[in-house]
PDB file of N, CA and C in Angstrom:
ATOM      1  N   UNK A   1     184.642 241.872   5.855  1.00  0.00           N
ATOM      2  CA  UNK A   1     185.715 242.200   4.943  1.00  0.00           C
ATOM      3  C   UNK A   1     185.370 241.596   3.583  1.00  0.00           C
ATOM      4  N   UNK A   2     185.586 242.638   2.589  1.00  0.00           N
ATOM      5  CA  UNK A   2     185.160 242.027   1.217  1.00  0.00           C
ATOM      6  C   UNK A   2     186.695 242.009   0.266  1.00  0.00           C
ATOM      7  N   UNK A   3     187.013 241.021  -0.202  1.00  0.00           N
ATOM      8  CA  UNK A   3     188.061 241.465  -1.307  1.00  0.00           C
ATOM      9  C   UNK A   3     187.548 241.843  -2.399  1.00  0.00           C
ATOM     10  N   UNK A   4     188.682 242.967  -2.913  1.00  0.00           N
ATOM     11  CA  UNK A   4     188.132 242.759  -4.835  1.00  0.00           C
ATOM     12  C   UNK A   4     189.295 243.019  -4.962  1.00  0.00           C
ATOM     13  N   UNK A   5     189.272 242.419  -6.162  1.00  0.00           N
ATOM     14  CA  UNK A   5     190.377 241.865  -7.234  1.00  0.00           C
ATOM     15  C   UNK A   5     190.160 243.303  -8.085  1.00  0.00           C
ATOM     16  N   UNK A   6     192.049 244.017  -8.338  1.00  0.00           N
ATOM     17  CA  UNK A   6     191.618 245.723  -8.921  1.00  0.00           C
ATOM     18  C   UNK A   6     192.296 245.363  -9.825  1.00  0.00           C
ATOM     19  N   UNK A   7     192.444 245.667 -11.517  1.00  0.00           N
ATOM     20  CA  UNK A   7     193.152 246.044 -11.991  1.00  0.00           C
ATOM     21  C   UNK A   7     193.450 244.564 -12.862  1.00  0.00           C
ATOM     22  N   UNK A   8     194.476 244.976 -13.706  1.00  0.00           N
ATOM     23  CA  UNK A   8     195.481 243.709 -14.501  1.00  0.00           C
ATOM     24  C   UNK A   8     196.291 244.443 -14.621  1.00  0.00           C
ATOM     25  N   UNK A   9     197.689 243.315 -14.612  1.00  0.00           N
ATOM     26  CA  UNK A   9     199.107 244.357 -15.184  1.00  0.00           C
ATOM     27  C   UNK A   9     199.117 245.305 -16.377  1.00  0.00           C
ATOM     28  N   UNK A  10     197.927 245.028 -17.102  1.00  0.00           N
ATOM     29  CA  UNK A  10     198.611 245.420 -18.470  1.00  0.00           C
ATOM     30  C   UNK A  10     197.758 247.139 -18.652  1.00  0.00           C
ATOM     31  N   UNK A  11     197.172 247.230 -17.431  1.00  0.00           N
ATOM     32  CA  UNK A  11     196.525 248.358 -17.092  1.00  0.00           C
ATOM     33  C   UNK A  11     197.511 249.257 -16.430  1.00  0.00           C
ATOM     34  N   UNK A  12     198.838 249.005 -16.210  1.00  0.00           N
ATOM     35  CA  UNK A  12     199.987 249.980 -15.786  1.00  0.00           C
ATOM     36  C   UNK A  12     200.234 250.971 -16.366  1.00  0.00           C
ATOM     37  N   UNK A  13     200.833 250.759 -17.751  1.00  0.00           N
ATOM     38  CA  UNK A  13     201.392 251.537 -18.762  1.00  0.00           C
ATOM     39  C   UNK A  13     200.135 252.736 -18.993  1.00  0.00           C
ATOM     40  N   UNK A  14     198.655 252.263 -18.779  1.00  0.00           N
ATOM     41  CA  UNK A  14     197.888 253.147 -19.116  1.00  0.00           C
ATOM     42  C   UNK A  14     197.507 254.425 -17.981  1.00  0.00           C
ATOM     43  N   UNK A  15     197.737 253.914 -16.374  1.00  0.00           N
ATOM     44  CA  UNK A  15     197.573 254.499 -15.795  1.00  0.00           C
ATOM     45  C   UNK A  15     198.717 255.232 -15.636  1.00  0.00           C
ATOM     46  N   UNK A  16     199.753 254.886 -15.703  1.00  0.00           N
ATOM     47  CA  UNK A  16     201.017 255.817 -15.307  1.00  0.00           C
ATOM     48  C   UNK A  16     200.868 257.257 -16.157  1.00  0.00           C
ATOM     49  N   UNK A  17     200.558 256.645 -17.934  1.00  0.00           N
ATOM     50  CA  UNK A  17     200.024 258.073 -18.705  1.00  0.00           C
ATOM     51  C   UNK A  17     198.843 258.915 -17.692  1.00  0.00           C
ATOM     52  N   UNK A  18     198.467 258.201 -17.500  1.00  0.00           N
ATOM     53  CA  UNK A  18     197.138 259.402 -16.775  1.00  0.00           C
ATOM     54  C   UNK A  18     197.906 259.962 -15.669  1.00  0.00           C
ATOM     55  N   UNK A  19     198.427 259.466 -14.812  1.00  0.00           N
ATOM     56  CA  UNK A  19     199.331 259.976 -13.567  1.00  0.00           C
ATOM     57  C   UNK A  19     200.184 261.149 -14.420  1.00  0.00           C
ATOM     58  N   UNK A  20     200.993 261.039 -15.440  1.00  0.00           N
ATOM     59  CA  UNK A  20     202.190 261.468 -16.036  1.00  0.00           C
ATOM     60  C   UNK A  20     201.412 263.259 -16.625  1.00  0.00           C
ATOM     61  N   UNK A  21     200.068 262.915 -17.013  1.00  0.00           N
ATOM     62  CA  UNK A  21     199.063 264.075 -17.289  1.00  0.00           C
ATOM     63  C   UNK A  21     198.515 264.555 -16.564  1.00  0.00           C
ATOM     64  N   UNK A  22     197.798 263.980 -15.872  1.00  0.00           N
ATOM     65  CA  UNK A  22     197.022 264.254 -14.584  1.00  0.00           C
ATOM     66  C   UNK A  22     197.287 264.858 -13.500  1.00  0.00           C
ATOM     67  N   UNK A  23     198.279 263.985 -12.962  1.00  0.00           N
ATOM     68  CA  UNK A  23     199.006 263.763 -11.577  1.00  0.00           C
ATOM     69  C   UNK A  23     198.332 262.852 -10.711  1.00  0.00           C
ATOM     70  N   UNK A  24     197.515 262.124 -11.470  1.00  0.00           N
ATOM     71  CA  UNK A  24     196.950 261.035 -10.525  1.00  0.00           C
ATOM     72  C   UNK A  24     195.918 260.380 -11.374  1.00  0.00           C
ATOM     73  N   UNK A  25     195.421 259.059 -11.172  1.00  0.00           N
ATOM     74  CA  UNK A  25     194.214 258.420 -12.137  1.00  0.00           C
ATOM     75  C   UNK A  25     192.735 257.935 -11.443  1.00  0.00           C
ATOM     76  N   UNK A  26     191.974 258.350 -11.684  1.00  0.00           N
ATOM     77  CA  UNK A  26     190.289 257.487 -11.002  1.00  0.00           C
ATOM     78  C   UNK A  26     190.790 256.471 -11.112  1.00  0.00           C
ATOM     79  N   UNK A  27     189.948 255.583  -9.834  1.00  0.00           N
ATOM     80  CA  UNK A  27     188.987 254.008 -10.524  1.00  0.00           C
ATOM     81  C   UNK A  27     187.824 254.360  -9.935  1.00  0.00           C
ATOM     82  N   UNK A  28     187.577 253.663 -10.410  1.00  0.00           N
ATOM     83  CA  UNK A  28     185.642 253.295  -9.480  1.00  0.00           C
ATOM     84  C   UNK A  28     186.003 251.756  -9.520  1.00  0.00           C
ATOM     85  N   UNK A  29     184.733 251.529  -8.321  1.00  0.00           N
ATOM     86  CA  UNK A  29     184.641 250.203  -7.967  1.00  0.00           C
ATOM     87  C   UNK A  29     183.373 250.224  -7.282  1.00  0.00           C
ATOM     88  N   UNK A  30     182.987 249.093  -6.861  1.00  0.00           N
ATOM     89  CA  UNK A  30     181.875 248.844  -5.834  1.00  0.00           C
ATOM     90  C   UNK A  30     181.665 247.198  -5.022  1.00  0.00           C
ATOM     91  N   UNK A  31     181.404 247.330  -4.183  1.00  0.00           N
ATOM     92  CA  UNK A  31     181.048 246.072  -3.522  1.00  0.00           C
ATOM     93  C   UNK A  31     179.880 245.943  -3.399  1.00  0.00           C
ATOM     94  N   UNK A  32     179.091 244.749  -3.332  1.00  0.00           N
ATOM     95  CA  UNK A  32     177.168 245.202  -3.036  1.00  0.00           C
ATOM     96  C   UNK A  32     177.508 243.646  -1.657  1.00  0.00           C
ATOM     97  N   UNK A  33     176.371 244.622  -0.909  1.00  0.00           N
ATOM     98  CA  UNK A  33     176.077 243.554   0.268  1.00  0.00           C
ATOM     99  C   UNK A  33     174.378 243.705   0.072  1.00  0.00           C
ATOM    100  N   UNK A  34     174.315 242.539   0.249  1.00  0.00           N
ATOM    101  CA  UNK A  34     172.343 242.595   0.291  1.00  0.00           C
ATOM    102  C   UNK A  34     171.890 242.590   1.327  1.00  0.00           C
ATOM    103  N   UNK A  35     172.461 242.328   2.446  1.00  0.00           N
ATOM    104  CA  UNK A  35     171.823 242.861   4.014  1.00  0.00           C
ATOM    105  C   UNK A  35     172.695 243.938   4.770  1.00  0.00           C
ATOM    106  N   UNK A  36     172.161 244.829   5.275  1.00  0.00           N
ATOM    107  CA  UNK A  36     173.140 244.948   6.060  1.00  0.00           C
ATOM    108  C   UNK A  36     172.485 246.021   7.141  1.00  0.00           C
ATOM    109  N   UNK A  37     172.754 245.822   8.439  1.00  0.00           N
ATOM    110  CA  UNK A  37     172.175 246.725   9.795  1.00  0.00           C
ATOM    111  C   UNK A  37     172.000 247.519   9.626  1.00  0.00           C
ATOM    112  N   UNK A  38     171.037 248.712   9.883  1.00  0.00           N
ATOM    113  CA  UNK A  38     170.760 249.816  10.009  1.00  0.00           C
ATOM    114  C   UNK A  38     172.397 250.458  10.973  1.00  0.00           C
ATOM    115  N   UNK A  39     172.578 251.946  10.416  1.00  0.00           N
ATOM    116  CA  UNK A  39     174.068 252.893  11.264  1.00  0.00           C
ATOM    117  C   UNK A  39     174.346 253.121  10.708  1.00  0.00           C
ATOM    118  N   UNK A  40     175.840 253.349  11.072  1.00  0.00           N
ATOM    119  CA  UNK A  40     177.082 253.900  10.349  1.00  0.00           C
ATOM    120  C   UNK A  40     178.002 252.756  10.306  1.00  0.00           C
ATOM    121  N   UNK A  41     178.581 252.605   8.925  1.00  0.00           N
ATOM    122  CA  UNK A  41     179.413 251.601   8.378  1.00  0.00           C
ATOM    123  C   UNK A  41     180.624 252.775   7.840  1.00  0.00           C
ATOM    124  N   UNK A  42     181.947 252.059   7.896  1.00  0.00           N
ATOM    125  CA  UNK A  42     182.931 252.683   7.310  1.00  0.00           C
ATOM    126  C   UNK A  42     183.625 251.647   6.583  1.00  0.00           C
ATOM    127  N   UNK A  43     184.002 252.174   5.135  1.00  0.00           N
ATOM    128  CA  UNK A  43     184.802 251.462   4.751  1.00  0.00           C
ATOM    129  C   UNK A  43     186.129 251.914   4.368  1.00  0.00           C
ATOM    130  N   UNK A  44     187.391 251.022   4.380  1.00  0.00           N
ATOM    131  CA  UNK A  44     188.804 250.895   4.749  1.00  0.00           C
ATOM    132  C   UNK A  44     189.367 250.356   3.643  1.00  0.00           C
ATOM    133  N   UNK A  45     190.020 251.089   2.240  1.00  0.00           N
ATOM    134  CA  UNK A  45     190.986 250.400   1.554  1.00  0.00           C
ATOM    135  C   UNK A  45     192.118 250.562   1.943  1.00  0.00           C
ATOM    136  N   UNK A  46     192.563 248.892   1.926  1.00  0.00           N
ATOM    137  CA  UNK A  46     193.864 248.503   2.261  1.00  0.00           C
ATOM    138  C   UNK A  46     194.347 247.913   1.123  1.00  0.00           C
ATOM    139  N   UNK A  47     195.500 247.413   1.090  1.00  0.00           N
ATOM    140  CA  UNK A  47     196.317 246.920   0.487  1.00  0.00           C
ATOM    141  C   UNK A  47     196.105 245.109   1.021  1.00  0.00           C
ATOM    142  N   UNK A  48     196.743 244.158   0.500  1.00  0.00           N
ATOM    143  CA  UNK A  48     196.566 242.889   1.094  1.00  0.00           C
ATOM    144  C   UNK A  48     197.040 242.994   2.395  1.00  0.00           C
ATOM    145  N   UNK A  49     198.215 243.729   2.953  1.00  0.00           N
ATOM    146  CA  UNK A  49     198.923 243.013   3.833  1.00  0.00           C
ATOM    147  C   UNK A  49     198.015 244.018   4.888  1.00  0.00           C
ATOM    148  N   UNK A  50     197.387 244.953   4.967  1.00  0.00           N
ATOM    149  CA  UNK A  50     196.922 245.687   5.790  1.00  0.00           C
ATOM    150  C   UNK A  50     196.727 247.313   5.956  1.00  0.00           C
ATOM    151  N   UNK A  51     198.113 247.547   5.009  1.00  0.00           N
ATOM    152  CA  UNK A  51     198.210 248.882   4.865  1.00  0.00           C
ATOM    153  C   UNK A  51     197.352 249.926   4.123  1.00  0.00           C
ATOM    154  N   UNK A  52     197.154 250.872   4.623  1.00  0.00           N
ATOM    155  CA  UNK A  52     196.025 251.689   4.306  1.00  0.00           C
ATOM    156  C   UNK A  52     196.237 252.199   2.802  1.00  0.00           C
ATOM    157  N   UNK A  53     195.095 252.365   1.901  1.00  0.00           N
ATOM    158  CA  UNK A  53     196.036 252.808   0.784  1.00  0.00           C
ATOM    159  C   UNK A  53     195.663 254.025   0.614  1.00  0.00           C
ATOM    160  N   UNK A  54     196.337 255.443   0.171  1.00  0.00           N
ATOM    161  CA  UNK A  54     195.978 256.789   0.380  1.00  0.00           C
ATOM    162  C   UNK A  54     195.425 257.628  -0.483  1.00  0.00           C
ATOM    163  N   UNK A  55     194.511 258.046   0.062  1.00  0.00           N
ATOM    164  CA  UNK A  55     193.613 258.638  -1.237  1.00  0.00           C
ATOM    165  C   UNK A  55     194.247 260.199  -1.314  1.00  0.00           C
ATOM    166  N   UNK A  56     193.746 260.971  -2.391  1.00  0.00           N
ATOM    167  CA  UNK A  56     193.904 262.315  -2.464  1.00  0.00           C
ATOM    168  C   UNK A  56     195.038 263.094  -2.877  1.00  0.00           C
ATOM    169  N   UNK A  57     195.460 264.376  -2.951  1.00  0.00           N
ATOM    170  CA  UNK A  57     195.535 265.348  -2.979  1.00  0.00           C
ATOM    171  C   UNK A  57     197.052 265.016  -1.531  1.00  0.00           C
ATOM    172  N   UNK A  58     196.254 265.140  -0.297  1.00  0.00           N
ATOM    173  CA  UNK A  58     197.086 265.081   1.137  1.00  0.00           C
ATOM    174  C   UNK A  58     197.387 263.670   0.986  1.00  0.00           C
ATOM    175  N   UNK A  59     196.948 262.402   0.414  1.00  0.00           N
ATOM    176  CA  UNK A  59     197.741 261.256   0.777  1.00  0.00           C
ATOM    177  C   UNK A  59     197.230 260.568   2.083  1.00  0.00           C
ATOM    178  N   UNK A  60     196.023 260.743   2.339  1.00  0.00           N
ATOM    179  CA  UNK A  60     195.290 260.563   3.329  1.00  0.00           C
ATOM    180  C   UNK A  60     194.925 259.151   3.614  1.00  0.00           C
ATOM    181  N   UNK A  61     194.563 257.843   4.534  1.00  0.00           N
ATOM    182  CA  UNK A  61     194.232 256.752   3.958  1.00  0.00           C
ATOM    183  C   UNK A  61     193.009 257.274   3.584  1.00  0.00           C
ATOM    184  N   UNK A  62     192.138 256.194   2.522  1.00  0.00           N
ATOM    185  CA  UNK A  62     191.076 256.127   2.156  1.00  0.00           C
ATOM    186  C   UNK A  62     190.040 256.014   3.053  1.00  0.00           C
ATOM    187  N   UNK A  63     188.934 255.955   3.473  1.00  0.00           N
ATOM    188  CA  UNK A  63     188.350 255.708   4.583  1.00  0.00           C
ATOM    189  C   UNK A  63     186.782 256.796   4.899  1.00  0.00           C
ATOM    190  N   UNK A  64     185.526 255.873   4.179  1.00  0.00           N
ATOM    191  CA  UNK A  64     183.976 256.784   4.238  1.00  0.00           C
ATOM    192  C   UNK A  64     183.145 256.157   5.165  1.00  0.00           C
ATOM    193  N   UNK A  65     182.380 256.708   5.303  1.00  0.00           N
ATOM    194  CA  UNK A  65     181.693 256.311   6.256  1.00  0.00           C
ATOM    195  C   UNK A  65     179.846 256.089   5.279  1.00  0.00           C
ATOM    196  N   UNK A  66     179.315 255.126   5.854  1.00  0.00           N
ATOM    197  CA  UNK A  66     178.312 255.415   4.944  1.00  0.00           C
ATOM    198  C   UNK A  66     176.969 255.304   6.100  1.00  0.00           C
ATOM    199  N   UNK A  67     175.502 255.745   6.141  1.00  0.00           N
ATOM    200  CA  UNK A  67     174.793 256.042   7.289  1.00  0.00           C
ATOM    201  C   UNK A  67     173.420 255.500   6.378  1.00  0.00           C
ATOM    202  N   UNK A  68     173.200 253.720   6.880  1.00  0.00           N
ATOM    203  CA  UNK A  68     172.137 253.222   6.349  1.00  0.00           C
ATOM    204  C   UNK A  68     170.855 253.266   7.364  1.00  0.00           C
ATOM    205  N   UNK A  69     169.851 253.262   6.613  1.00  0.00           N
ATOM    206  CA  UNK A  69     168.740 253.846   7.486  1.00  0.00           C
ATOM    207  C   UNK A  69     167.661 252.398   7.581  1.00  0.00           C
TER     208      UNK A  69
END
């Protein structure tokens, strides 16, 4: 489990405009791990307490899978 720290408050007012135009706003982000097993890895944004947070269009949780060789 990796945390990252998203955002600052004062980044609200700006995203809500993009939501208010849009209907929704990007982020990008990334985590880097320098080792990691050969497979399939999935990763899971949650919220702190656990809850899934929902990506898309459908409101889907977030959730990729990635296939290191």
């Amino acid at each position: 489990m990796t945390d990252l720290t998203i955002g600052r408050p004062d980044l609200a007012g700006a995203l809500a405009g993009e939501v208010r135009r849009k209907g929704f706003f990007e982020w990008h982000s990334w985590a880097r791990k320098d080792t990691m097993a050969p497979g399939a890895w999935t990763v899971s944004l949650t919220y702190p307490d656990g809850q899934p947070l929902l990506c898309g269009q459908e409101a889907q949780p977030c959730r990729f899978t990635l296939n290191v060789g």
